[in-house]
PDB file of N, CA and C in Angstrom:
ATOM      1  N   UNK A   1     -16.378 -18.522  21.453  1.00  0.00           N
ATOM      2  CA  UNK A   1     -15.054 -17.968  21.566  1.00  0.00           C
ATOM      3  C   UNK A   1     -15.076 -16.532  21.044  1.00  0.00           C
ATOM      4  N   UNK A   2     -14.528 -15.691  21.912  1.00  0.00           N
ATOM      5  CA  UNK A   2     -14.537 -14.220  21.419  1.00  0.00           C
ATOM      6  C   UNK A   2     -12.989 -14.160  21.107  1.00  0.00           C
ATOM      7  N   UNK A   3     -12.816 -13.259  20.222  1.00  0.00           N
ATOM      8  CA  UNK A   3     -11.460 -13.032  19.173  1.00  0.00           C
ATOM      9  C   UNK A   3     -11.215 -11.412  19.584  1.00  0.00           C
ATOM     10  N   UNK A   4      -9.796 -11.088  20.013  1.00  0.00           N
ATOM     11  CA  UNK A   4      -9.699  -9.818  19.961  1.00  0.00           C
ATOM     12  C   UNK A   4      -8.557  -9.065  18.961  1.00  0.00           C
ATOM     13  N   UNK A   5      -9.352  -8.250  18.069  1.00  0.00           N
ATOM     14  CA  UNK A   5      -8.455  -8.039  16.716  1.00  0.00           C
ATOM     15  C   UNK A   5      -7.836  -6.399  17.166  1.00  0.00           C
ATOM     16  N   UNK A   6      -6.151  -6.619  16.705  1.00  0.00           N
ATOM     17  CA  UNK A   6      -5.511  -5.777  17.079  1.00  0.00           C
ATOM     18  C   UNK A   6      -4.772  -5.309  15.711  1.00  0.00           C
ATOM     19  N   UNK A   7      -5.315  -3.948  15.108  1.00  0.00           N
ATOM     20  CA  UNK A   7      -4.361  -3.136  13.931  1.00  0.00           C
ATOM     21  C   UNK A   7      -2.944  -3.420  14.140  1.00  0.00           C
ATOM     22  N   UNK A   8      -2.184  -3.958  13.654  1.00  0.00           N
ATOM     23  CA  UNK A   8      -0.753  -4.352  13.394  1.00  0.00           C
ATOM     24  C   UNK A   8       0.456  -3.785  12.426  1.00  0.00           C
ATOM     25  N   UNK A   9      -0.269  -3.392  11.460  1.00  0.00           N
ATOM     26  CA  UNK A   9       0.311  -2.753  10.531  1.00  0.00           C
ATOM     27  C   UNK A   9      -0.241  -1.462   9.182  1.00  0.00           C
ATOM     28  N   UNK A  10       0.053  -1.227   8.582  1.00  0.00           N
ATOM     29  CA  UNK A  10      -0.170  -0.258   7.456  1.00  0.00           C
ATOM     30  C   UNK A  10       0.524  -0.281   6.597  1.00  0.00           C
ATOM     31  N   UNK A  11       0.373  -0.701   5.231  1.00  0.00           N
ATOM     32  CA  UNK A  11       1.167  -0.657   4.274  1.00  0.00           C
ATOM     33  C   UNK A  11       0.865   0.152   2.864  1.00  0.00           C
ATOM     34  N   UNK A  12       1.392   0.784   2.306  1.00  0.00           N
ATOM     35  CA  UNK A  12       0.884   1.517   1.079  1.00  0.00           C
ATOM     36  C   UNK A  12       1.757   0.862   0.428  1.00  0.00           C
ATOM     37  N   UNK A  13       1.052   0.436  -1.180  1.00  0.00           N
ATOM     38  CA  UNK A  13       1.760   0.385  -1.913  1.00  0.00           C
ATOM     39  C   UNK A  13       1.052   0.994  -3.021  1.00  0.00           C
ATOM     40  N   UNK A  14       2.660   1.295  -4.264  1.00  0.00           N
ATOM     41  CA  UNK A  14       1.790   2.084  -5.533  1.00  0.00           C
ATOM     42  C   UNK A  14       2.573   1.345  -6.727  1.00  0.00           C
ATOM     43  N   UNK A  15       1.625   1.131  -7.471  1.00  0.00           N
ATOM     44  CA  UNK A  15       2.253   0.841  -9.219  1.00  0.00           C
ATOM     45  C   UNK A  15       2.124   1.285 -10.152  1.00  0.00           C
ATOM     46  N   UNK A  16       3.214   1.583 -10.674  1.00  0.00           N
ATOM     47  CA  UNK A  16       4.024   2.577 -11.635  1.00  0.00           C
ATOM     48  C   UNK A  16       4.191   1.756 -13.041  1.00  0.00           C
ATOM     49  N   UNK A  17       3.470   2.040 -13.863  1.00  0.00           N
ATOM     50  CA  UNK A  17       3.540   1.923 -15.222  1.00  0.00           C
ATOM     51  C   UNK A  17       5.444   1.950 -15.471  1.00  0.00           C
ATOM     52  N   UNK A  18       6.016   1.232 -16.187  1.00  0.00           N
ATOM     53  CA  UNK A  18       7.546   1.641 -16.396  1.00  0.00           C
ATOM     54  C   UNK A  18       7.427   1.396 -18.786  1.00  0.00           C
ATOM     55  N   UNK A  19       6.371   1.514 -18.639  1.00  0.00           N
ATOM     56  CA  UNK A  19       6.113   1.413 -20.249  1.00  0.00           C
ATOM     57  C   UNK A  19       6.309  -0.334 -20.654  1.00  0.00           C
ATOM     58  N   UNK A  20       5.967  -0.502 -21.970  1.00  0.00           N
ATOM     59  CA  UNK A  20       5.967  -2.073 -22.561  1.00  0.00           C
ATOM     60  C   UNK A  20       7.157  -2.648 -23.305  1.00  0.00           C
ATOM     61  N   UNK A  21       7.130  -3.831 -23.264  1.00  0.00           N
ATOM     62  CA  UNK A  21       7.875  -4.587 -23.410  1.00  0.00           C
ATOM     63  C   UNK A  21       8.390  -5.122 -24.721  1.00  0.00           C
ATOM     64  N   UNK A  22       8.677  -5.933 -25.478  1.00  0.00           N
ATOM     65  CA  UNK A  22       9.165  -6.100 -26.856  1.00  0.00           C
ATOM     66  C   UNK A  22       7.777  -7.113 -27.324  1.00  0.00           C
ATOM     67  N   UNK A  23       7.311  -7.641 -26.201  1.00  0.00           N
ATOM     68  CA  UNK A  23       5.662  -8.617 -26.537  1.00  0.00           C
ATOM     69  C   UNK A  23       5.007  -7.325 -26.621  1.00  0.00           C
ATOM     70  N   UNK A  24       4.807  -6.346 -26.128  1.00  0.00           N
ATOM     71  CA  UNK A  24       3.744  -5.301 -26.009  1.00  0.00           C
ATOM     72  C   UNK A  24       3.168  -5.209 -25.000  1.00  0.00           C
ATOM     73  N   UNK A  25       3.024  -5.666 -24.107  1.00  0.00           N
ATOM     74  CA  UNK A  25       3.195  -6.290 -22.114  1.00  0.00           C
ATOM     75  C   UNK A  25       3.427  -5.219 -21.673  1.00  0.00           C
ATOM     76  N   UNK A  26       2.508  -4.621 -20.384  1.00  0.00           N
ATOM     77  CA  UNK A  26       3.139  -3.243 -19.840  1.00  0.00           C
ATOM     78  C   UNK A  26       3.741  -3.695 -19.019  1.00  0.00           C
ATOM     79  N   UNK A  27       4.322  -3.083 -18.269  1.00  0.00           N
ATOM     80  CA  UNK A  27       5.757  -3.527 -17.432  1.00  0.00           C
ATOM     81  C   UNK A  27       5.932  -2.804 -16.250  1.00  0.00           C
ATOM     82  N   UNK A  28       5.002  -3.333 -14.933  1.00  0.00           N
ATOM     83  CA  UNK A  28       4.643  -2.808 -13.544  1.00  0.00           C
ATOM     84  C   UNK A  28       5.924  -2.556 -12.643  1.00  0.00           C
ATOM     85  N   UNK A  29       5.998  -1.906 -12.310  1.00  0.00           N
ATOM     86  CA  UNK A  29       6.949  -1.552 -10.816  1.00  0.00           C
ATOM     87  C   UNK A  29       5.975  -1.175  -9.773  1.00  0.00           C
ATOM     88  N   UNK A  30       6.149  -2.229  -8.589  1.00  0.00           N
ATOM     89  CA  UNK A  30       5.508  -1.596  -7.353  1.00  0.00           C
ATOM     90  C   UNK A  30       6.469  -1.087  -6.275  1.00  0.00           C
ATOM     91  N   UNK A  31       6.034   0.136  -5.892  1.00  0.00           N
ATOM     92  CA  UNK A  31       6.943   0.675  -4.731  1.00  0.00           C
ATOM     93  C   UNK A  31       6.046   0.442  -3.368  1.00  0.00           C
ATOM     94  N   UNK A  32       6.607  -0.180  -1.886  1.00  0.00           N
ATOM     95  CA  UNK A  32       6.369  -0.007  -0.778  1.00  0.00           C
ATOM     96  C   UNK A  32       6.689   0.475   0.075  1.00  0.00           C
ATOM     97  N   UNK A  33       5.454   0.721   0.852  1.00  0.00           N
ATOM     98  CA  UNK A  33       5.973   1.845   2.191  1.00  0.00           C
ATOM     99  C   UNK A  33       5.333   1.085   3.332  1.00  0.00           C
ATOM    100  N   UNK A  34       6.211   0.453   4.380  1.00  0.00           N
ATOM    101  CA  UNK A  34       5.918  -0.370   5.227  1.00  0.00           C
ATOM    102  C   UNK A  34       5.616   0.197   6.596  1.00  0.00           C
ATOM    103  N   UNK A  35       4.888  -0.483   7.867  1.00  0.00           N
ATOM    104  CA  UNK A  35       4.962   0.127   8.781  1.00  0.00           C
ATOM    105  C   UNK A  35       4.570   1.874   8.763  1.00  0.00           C
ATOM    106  N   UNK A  36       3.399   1.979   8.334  1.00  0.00           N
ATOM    107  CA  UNK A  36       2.668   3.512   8.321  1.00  0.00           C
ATOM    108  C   UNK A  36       2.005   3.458   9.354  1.00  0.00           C
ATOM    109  N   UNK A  37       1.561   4.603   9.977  1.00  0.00           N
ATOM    110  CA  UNK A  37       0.676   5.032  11.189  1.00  0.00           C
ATOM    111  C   UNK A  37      -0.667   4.577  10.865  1.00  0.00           C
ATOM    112  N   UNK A  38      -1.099   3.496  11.467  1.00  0.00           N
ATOM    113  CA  UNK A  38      -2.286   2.935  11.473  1.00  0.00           C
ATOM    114  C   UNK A  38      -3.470   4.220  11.183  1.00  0.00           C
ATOM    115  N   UNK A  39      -3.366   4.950  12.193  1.00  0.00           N
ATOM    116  CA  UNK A  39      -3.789   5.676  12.086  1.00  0.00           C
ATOM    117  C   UNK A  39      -4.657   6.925  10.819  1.00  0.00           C
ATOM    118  N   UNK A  40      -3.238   6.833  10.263  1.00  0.00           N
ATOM    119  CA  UNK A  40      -3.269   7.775   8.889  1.00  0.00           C
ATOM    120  C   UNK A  40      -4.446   8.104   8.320  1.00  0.00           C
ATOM    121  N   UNK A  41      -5.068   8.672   7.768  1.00  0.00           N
ATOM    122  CA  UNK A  41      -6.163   8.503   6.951  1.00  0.00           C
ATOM    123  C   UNK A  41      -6.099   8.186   5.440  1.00  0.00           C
ATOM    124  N   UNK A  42      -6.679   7.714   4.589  1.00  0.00           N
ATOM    125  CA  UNK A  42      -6.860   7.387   3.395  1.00  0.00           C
ATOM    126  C   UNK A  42      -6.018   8.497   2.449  1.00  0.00           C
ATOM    127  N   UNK A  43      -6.676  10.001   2.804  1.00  0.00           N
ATOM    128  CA  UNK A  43      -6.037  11.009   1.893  1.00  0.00           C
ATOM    129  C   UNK A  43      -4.889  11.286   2.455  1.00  0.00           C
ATOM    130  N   UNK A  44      -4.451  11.139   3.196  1.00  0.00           N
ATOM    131  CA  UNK A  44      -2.780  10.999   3.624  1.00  0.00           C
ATOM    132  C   UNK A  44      -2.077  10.304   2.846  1.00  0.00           C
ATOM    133  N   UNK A  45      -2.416   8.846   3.078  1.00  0.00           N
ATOM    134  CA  UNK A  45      -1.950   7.590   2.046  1.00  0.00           C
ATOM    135  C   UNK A  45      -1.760   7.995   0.688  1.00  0.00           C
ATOM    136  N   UNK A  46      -2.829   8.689   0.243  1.00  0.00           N
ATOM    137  CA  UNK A  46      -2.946   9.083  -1.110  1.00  0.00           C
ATOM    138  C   UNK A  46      -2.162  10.436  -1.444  1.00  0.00           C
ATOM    139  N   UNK A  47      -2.203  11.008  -0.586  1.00  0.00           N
ATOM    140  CA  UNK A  47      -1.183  12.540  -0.815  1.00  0.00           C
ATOM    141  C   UNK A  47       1.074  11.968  -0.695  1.00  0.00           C
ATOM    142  N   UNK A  48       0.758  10.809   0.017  1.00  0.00           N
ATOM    143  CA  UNK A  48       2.485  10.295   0.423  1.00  0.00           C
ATOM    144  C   UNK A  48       2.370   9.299  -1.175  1.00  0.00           C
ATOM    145  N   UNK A  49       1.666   9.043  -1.949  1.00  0.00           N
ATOM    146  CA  UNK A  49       1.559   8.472  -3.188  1.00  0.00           C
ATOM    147  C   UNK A  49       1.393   9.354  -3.960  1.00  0.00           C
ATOM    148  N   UNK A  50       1.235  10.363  -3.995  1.00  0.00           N
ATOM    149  CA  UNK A  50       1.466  11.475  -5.009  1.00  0.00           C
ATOM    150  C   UNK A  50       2.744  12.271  -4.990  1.00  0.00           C
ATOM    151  N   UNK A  51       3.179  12.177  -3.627  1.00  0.00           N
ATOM    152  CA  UNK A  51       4.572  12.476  -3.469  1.00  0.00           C
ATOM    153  C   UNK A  51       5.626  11.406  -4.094  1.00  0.00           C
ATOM    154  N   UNK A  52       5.670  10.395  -3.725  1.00  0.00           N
ATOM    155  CA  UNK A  52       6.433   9.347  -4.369  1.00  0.00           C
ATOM    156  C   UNK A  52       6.390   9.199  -6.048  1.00  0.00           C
ATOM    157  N   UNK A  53       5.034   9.598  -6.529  1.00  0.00           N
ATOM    158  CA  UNK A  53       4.661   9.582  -7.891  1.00  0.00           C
ATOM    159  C   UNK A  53       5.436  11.421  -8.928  1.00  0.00           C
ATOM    160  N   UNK A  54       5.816  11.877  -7.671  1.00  0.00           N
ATOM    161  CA  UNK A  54       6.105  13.142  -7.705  1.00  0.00           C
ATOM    162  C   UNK A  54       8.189  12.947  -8.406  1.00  0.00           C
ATOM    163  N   UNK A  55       8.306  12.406  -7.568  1.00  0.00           N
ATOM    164  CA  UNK A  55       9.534  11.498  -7.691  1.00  0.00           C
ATOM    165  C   UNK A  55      10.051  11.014  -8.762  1.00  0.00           C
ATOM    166  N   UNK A  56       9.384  10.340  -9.099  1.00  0.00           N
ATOM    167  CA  UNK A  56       8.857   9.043 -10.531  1.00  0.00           C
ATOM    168  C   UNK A  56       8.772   9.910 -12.113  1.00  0.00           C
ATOM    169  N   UNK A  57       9.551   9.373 -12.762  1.00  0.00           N
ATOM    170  CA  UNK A  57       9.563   9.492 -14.529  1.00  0.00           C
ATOM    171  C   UNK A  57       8.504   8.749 -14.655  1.00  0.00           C
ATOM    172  N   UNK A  58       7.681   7.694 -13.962  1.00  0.00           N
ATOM    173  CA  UNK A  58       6.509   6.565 -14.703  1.00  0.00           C
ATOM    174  C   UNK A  58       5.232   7.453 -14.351  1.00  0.00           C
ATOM    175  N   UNK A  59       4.363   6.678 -14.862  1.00  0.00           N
ATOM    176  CA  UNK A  59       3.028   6.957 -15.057  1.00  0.00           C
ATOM    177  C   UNK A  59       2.460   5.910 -13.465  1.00  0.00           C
ATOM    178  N   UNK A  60       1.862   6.864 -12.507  1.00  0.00           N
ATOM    179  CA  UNK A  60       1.232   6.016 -11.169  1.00  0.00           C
ATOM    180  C   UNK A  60       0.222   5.077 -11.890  1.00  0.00           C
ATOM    181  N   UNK A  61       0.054   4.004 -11.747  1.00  0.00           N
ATOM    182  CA  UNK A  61      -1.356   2.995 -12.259  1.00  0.00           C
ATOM    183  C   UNK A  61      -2.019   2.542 -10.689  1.00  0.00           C
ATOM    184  N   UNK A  62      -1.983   2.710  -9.681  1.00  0.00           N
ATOM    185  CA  UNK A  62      -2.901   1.877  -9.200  1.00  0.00           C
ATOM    186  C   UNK A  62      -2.115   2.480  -7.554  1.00  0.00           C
ATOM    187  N   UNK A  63      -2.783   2.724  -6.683  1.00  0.00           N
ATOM    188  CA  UNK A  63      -2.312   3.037  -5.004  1.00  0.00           C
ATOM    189  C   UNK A  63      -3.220   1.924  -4.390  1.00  0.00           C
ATOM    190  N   UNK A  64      -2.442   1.634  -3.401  1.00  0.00           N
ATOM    191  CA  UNK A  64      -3.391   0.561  -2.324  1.00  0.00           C
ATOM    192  C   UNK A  64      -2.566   0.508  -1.085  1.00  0.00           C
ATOM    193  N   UNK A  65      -3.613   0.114  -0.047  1.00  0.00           N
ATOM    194  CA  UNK A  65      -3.336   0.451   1.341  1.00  0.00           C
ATOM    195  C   UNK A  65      -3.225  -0.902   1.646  1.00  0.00           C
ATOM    196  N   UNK A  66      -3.008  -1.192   2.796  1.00  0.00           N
ATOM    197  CA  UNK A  66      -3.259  -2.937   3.000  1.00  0.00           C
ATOM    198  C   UNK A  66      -3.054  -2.895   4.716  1.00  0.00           C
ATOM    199  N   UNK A  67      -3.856  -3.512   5.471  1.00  0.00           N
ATOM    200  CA  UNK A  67      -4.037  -3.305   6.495  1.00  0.00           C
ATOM    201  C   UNK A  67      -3.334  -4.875   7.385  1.00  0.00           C
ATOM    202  N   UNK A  68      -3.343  -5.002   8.748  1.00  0.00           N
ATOM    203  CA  UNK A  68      -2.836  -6.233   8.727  1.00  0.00           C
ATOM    204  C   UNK A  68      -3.384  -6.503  10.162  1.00  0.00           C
ATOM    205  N   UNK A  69      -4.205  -7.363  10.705  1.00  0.00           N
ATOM    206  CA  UNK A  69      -4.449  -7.426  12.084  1.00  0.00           C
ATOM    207  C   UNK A  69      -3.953  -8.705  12.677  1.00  0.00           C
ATOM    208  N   UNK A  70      -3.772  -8.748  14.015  1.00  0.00           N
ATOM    209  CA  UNK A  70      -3.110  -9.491  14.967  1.00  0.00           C
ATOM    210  C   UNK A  70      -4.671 -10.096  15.613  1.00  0.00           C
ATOM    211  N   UNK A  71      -4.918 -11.389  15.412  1.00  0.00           N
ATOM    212  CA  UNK A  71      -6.110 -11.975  16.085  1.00  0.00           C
ATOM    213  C   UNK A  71      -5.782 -12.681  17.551  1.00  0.00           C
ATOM    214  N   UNK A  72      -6.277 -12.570  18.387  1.00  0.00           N
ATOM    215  CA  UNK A  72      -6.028 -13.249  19.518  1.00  0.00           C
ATOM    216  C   UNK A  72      -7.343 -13.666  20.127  1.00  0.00           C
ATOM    217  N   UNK A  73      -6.928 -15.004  20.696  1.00  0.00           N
ATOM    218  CA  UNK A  73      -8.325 -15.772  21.460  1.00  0.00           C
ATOM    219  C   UNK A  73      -8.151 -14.950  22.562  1.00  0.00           C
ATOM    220  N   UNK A  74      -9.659 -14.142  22.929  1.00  0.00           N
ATOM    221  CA  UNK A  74     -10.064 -13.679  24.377  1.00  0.00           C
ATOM    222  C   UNK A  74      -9.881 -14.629  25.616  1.00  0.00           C
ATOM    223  N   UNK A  75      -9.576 -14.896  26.310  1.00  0.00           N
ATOM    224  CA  UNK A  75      -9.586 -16.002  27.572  1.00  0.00           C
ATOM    225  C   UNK A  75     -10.398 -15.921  28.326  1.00  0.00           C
ATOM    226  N   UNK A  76     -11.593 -15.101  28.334  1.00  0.00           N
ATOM    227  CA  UNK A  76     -12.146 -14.200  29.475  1.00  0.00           C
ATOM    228  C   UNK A  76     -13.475 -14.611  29.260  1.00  0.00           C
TER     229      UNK A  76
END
């Protein structure tokens, strides 16, 4: 069986330190950006996360991309 994989989506997300807690627990906020141009490149992703971080009173901790594909059985 051949499988034909189709890019579906793009997602960035970034987490933002928001400082600790009364345990001493740091205390994450993640922001998302859904539906990005497959396309994009990595330092794009990372330059629209420096913008958003640009935004932000927190401290950025962590950027990630997340990809999403559509599998389909070939018939052929």
């Amino acid at each position: 069986m051949k499988v034909i994989v189709n890019q579906s989506d793009s997602v960035l997300k970034v987490v933002f330190s928001k400082g600790f807690d009364e345990n001493n627990k740091e205390v994450l906020k993640t922001k998302t950006l859904p539906d990005l141009r497959t396309s994009a490149s990595n330092e794009a992703f990372y330059e629209a996360a420096k913008f958003m971080h640009s935004m932000q009173k927190h401290d950025m901790k962590k950027v990630t991309r997340h990809e999403a594909y559509e599998l389909l059985e070939d018939k052929e």
